[in-house]
N, C-alpha and C. Protein backbone atom coordinates (compact mmCIF):
# COMPACT_ATOMS: atom_id res chain seq x y z
N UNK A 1 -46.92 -53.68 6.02
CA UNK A 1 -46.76 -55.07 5.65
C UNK A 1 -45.31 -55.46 5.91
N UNK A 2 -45.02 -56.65 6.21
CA UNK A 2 -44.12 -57.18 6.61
C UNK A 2 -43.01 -57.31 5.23
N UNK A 3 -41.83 -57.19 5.33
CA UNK A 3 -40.58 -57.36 4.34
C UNK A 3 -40.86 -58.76 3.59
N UNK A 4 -40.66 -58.65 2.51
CA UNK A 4 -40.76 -59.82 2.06
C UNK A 4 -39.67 -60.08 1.89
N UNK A 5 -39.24 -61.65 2.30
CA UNK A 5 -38.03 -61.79 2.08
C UNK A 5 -37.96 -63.34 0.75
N UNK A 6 -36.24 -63.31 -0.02
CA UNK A 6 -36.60 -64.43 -0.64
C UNK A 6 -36.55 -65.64 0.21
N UNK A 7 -37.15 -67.03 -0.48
CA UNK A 7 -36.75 -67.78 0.19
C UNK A 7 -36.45 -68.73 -0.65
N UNK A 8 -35.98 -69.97 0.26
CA UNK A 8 -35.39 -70.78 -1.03
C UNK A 8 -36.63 -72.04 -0.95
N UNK A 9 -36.24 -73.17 -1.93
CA UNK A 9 -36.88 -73.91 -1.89
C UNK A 9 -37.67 -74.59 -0.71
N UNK A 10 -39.08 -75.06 -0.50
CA UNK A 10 -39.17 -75.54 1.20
C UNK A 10 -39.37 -74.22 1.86
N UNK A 11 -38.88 -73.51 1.53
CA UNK A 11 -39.07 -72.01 3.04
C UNK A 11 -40.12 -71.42 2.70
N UNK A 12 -40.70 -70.78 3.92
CA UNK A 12 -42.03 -70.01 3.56
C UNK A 12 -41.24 -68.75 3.99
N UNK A 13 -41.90 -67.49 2.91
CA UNK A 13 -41.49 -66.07 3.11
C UNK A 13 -42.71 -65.10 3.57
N UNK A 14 -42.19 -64.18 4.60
CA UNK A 14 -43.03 -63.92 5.60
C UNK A 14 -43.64 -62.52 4.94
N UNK A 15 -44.57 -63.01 4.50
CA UNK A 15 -45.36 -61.02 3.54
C UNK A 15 -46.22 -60.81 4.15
N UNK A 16 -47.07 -61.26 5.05
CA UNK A 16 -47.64 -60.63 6.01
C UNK A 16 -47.61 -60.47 7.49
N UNK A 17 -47.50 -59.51 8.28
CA UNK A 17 -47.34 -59.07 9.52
C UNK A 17 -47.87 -60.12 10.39
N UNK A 18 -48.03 -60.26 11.69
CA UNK A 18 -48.77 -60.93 12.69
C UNK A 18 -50.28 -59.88 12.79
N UNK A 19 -50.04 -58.77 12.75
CA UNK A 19 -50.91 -58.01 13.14
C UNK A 19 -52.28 -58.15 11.75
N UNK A 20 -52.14 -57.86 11.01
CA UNK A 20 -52.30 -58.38 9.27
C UNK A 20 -53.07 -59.78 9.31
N UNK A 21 -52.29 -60.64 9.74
CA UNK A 21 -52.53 -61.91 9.41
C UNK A 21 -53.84 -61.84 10.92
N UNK A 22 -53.82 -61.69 11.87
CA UNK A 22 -55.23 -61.52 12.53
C UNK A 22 -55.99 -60.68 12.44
N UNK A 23 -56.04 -59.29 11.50
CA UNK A 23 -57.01 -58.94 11.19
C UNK A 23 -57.72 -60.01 9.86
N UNK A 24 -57.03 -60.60 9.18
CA UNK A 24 -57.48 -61.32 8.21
C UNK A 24 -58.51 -62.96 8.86
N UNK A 25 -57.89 -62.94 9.92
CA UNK A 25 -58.71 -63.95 10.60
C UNK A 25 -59.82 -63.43 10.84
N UNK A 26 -60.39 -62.52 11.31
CA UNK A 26 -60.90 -61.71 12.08
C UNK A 26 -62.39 -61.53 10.80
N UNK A 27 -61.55 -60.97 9.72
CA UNK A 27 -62.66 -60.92 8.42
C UNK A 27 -63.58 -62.33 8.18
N UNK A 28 -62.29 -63.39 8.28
CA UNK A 28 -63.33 -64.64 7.57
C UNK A 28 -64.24 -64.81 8.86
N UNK A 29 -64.35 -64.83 10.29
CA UNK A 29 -64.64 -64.81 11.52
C UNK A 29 -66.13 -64.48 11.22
N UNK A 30 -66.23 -62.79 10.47
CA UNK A 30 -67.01 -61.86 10.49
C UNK A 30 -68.13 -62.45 9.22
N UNK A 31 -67.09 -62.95 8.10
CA UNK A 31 -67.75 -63.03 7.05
C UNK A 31 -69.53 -64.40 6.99
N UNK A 32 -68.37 -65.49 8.52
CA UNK A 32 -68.92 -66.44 8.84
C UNK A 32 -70.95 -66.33 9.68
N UNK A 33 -70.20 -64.90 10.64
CA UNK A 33 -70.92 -64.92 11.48
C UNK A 33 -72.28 -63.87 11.35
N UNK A 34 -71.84 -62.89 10.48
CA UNK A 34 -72.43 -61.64 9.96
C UNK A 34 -72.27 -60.65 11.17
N UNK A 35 -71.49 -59.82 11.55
CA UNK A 35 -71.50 -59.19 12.45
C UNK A 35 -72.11 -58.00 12.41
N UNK A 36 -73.14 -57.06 13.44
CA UNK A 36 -73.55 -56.11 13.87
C UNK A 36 -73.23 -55.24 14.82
N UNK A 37 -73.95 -54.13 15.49
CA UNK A 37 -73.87 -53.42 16.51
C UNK A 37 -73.18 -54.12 17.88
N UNK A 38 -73.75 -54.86 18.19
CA UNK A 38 -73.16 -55.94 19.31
C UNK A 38 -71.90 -55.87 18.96
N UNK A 39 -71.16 -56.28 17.84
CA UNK A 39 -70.20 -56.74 17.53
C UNK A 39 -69.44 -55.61 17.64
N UNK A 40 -69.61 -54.55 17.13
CA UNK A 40 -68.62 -53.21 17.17
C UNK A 40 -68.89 -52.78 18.53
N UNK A 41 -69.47 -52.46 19.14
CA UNK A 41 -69.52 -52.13 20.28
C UNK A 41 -68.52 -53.01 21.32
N UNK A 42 -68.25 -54.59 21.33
CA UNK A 42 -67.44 -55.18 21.64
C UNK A 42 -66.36 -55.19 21.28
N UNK A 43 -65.92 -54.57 20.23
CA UNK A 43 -64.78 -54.78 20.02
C UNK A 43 -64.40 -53.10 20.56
N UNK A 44 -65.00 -52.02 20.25
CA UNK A 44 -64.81 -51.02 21.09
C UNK A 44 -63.98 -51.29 22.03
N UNK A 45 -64.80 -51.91 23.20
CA UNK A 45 -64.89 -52.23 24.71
C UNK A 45 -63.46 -53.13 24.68
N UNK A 46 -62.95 -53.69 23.83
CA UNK A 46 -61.09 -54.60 23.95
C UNK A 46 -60.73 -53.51 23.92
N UNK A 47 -60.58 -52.20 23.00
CA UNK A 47 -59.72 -51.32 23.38
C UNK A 47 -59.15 -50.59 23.94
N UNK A 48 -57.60 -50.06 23.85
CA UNK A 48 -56.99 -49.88 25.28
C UNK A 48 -57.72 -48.81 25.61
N UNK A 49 -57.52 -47.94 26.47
CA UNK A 49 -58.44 -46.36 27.13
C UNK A 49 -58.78 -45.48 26.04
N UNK A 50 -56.85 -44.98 25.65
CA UNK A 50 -56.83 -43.83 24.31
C UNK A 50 -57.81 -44.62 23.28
N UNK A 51 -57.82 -45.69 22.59
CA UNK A 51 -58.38 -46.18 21.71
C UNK A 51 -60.06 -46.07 21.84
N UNK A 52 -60.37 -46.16 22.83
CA UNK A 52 -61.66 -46.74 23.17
C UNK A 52 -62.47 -45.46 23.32
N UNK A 53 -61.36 -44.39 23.88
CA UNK A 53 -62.54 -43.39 24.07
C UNK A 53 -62.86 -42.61 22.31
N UNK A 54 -61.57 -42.61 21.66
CA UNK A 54 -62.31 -42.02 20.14
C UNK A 54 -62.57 -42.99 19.53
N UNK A 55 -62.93 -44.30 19.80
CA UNK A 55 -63.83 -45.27 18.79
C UNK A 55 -65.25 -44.70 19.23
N UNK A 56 -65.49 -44.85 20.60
CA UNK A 56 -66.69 -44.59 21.69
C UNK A 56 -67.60 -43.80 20.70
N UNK A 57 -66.58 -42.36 20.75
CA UNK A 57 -67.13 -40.92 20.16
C UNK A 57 -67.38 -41.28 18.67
N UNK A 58 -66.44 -41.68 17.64
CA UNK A 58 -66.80 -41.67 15.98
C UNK A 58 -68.19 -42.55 16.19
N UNK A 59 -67.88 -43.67 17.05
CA UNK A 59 -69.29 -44.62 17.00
C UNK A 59 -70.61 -43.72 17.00
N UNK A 60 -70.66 -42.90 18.08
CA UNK A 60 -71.56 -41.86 18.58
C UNK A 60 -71.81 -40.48 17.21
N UNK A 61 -70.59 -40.59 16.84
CA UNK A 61 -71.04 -39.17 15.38
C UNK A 61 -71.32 -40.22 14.51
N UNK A 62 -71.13 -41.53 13.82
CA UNK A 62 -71.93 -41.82 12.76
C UNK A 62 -73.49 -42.06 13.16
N UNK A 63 -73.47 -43.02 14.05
CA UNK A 63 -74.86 -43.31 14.64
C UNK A 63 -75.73 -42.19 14.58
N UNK A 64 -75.30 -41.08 14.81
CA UNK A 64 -76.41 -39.88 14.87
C UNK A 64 -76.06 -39.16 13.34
N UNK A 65 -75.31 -38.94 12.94
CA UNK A 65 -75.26 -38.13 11.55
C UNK A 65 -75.40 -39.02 10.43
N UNK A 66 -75.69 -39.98 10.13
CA UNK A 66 -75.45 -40.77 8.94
C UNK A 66 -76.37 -42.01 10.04
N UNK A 67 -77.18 -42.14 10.37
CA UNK A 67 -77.85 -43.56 10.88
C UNK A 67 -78.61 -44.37 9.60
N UNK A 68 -78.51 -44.05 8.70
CA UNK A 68 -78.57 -45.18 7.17
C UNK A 68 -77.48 -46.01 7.23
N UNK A 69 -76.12 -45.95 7.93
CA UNK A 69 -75.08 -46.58 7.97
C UNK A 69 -75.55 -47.39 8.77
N UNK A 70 -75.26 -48.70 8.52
CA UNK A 70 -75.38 -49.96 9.29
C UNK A 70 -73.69 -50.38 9.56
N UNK A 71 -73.89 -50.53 11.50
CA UNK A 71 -72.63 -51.03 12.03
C UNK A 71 -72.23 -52.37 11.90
N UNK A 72 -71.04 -52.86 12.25
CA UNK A 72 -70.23 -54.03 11.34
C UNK A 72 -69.09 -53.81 12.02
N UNK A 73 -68.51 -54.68 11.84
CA UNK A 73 -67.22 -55.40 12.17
C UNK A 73 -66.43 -55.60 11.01
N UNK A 74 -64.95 -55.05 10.77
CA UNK A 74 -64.59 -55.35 9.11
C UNK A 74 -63.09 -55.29 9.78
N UNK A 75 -62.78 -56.50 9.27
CA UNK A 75 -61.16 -56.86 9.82
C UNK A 75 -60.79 -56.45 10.96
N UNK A 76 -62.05 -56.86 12.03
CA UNK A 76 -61.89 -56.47 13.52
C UNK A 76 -62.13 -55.41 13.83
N UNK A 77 -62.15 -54.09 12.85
CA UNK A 77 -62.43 -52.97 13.40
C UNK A 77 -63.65 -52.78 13.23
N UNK A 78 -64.28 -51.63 14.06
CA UNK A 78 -65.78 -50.59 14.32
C UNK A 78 -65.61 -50.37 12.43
N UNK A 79 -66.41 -50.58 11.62
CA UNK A 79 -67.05 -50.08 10.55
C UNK A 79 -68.45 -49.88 10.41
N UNK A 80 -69.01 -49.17 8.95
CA UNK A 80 -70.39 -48.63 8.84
C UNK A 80 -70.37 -49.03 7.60
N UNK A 81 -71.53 -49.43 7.31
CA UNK A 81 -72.32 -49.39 6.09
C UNK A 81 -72.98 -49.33 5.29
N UNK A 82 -73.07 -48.99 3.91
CA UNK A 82 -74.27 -48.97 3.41
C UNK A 82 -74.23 -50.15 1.84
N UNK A 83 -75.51 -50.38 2.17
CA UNK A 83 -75.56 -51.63 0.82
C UNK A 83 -74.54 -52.76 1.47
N UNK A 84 -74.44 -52.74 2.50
CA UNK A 84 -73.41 -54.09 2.65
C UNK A 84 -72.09 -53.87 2.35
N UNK A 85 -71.71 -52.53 1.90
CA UNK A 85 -70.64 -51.95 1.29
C UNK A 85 -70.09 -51.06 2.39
N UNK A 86 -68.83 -51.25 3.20
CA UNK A 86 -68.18 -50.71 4.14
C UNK A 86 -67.80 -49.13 3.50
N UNK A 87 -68.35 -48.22 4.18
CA UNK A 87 -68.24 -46.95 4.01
C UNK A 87 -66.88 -46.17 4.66
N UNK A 88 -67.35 -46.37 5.86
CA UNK A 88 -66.22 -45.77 6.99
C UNK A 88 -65.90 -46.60 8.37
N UNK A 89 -64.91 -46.50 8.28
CA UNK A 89 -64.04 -47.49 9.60
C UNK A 89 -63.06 -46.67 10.68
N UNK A 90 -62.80 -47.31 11.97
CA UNK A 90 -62.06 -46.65 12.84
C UNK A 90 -60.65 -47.95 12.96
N UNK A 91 -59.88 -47.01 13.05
CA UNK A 91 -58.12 -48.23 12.93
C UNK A 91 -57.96 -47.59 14.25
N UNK A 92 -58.32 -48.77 15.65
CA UNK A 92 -57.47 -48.28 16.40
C UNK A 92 -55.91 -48.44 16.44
N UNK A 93 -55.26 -47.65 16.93
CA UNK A 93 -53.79 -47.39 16.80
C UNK A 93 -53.33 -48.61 17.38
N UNK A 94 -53.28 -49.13 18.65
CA UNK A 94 -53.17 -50.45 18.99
C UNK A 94 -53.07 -51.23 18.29
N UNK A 95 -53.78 -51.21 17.36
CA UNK A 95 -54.03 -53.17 16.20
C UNK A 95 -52.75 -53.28 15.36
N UNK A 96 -52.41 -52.11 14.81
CA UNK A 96 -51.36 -52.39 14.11
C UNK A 96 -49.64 -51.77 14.77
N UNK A 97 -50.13 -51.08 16.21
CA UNK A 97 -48.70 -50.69 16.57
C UNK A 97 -48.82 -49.04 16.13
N UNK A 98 -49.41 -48.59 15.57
CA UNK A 98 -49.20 -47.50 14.77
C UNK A 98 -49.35 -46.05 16.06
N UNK A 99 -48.52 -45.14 16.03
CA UNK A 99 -49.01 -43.83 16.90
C UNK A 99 -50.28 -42.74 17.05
N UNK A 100 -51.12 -43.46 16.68
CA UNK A 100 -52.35 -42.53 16.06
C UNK A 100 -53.63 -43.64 15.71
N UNK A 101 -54.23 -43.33 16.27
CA UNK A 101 -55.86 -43.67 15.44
C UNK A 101 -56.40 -43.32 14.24
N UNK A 102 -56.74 -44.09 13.00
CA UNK A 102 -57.32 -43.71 12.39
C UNK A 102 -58.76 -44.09 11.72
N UNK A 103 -59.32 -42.78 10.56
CA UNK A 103 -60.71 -42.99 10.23
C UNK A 103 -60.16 -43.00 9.22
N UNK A 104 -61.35 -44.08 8.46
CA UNK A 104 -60.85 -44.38 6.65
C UNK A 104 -62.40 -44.36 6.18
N UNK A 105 -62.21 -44.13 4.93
CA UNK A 105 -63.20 -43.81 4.41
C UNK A 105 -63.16 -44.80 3.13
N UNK A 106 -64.13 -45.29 2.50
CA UNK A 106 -63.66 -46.17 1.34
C UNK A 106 -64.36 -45.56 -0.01
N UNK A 107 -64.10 -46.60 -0.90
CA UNK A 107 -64.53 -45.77 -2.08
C UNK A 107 -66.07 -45.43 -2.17
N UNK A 108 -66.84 -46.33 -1.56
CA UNK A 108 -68.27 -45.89 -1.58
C UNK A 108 -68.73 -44.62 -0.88
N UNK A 109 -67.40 -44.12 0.05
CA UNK A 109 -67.89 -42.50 0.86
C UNK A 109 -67.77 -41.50 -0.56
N UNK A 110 -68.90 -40.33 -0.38
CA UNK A 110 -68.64 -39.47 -1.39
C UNK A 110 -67.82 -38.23 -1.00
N UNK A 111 -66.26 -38.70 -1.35
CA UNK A 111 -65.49 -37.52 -0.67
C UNK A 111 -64.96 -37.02 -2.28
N UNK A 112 -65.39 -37.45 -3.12
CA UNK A 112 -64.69 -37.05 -4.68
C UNK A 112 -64.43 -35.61 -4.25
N UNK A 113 -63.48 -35.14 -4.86
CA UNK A 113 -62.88 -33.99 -4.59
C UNK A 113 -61.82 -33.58 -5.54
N UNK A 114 -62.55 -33.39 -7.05
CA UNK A 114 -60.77 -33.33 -8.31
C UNK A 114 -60.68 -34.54 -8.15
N UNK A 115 -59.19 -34.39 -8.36
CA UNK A 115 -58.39 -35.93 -8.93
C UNK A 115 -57.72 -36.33 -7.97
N UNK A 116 -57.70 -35.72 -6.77
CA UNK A 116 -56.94 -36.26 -5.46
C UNK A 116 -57.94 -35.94 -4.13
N UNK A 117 -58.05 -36.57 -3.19
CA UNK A 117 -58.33 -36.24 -1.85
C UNK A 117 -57.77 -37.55 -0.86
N UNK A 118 -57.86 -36.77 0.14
CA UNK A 118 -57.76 -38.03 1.67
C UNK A 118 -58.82 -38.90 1.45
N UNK A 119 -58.57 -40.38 1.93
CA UNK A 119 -59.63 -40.99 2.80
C UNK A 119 -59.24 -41.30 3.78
N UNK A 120 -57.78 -41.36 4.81
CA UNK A 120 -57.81 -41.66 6.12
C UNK A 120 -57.42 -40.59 6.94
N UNK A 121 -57.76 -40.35 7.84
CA UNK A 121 -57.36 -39.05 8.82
C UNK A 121 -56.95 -39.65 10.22
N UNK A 122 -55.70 -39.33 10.48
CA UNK A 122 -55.30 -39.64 11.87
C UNK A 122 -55.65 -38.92 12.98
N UNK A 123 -56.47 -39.18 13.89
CA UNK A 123 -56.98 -38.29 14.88
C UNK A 123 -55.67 -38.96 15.89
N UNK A 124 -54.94 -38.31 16.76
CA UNK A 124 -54.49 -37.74 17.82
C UNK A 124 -54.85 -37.44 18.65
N UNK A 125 -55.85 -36.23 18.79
CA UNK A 125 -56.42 -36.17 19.40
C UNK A 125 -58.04 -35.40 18.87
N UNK A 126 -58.65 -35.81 20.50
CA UNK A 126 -60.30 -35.45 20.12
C UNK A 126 -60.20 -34.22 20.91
N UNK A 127 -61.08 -33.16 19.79
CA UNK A 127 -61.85 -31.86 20.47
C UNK A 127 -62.69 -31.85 19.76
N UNK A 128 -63.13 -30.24 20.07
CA UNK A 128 -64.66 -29.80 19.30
C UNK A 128 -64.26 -29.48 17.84
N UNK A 129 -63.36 -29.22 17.44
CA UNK A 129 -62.90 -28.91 16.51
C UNK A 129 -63.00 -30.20 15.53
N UNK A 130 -62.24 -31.14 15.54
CA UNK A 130 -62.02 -32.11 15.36
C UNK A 130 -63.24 -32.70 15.26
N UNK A 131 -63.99 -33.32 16.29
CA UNK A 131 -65.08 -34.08 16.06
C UNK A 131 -65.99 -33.18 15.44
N UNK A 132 -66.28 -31.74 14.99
CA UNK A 132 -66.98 -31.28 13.91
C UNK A 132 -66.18 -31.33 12.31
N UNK A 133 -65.11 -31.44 12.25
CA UNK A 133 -64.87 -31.75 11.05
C UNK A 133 -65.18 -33.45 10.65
N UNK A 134 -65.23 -34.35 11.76
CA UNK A 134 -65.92 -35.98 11.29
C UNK A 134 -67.35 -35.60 11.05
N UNK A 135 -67.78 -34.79 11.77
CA UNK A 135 -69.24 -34.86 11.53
C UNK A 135 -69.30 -34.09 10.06
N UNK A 136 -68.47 -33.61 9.91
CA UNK A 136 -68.91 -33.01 8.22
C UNK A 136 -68.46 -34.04 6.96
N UNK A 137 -67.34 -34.98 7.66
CA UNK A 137 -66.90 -35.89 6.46
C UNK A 137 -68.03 -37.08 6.75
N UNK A 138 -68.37 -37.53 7.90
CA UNK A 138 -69.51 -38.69 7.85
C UNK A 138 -70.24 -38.10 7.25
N UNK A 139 -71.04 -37.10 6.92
CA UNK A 139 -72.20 -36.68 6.23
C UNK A 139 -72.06 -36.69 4.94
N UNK A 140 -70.94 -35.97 4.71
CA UNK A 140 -70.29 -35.88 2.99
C UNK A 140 -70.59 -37.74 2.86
N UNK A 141 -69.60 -38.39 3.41
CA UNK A 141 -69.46 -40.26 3.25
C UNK A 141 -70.84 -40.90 2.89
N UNK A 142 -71.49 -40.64 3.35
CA UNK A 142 -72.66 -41.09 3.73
C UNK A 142 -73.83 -40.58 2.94
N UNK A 143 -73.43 -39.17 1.86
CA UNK A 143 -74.24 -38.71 1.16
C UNK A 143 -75.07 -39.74 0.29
């Protein structure tokens, strides 16, 4: 998020990013239109190469390991859900500038684990390794 700065009377102070402020467009967009499969799959397809090929693939491990998840569009990104309730999402690295792709998981995934665990994991990169440990957290998520 962007610095907040003070401002004085008359001035507007800038607390959210550019990047931020169009994913937020992007939600009411979604909220308007109800977005589906079509929709994530398109937005896939804007992303740059690196981005596109591990959205491609997570798209491909939820769809087959967890297909109770219904696809969606959620602040522009590839998300899944269940109950209408966004489970798991892909952040391509692009949207916000960031060095890494990531998967988030929200509170409705069942990753309880004690009193602490992850919900976002930065993939870097894709192997076999890797895309079998998503396939074990989409399943856990999705329990």
């Amino acid at each position: 998020m962007a610095e907040r700065k003070s401002a004085k009377r008359g001035e507007s102070s800038e607390v959210f990013s550019a990047g931020e402020k169009a994913a937020m467009r992007e939600l009411v967009k979604e909220r308007k239109s109800g977005s589906g499969e079509a929709d994530v799959l398109a937005k896939i397809a804007e992303m740059p190469d690196e981005d596109r090929a591990k959205a491609e693939k997570f798209h491909d491990i939820v769809r087959k390991t967890a297909p109770e998840l219904t696809p969606r569009t959620w602040y522009g990104m590839p998300a899944y859900s269940k109950d209408d309730k966004v489970v798991c999402h892909f952040k391509p690295a692009a949207k916000f500038k960031m060095r890494y792709a990531v998967i988030g998981f929200s509170d409705r995934a069942n990753l309880d684990d004690g009193d602490m665990w992850p919900v976002e994991f930065a993939v870097s990169a894709l192997n076999a390794a890797v895309e079998k440990r998503i396939v074990q957290l989409v399943k856990k998520a999705a329990g």
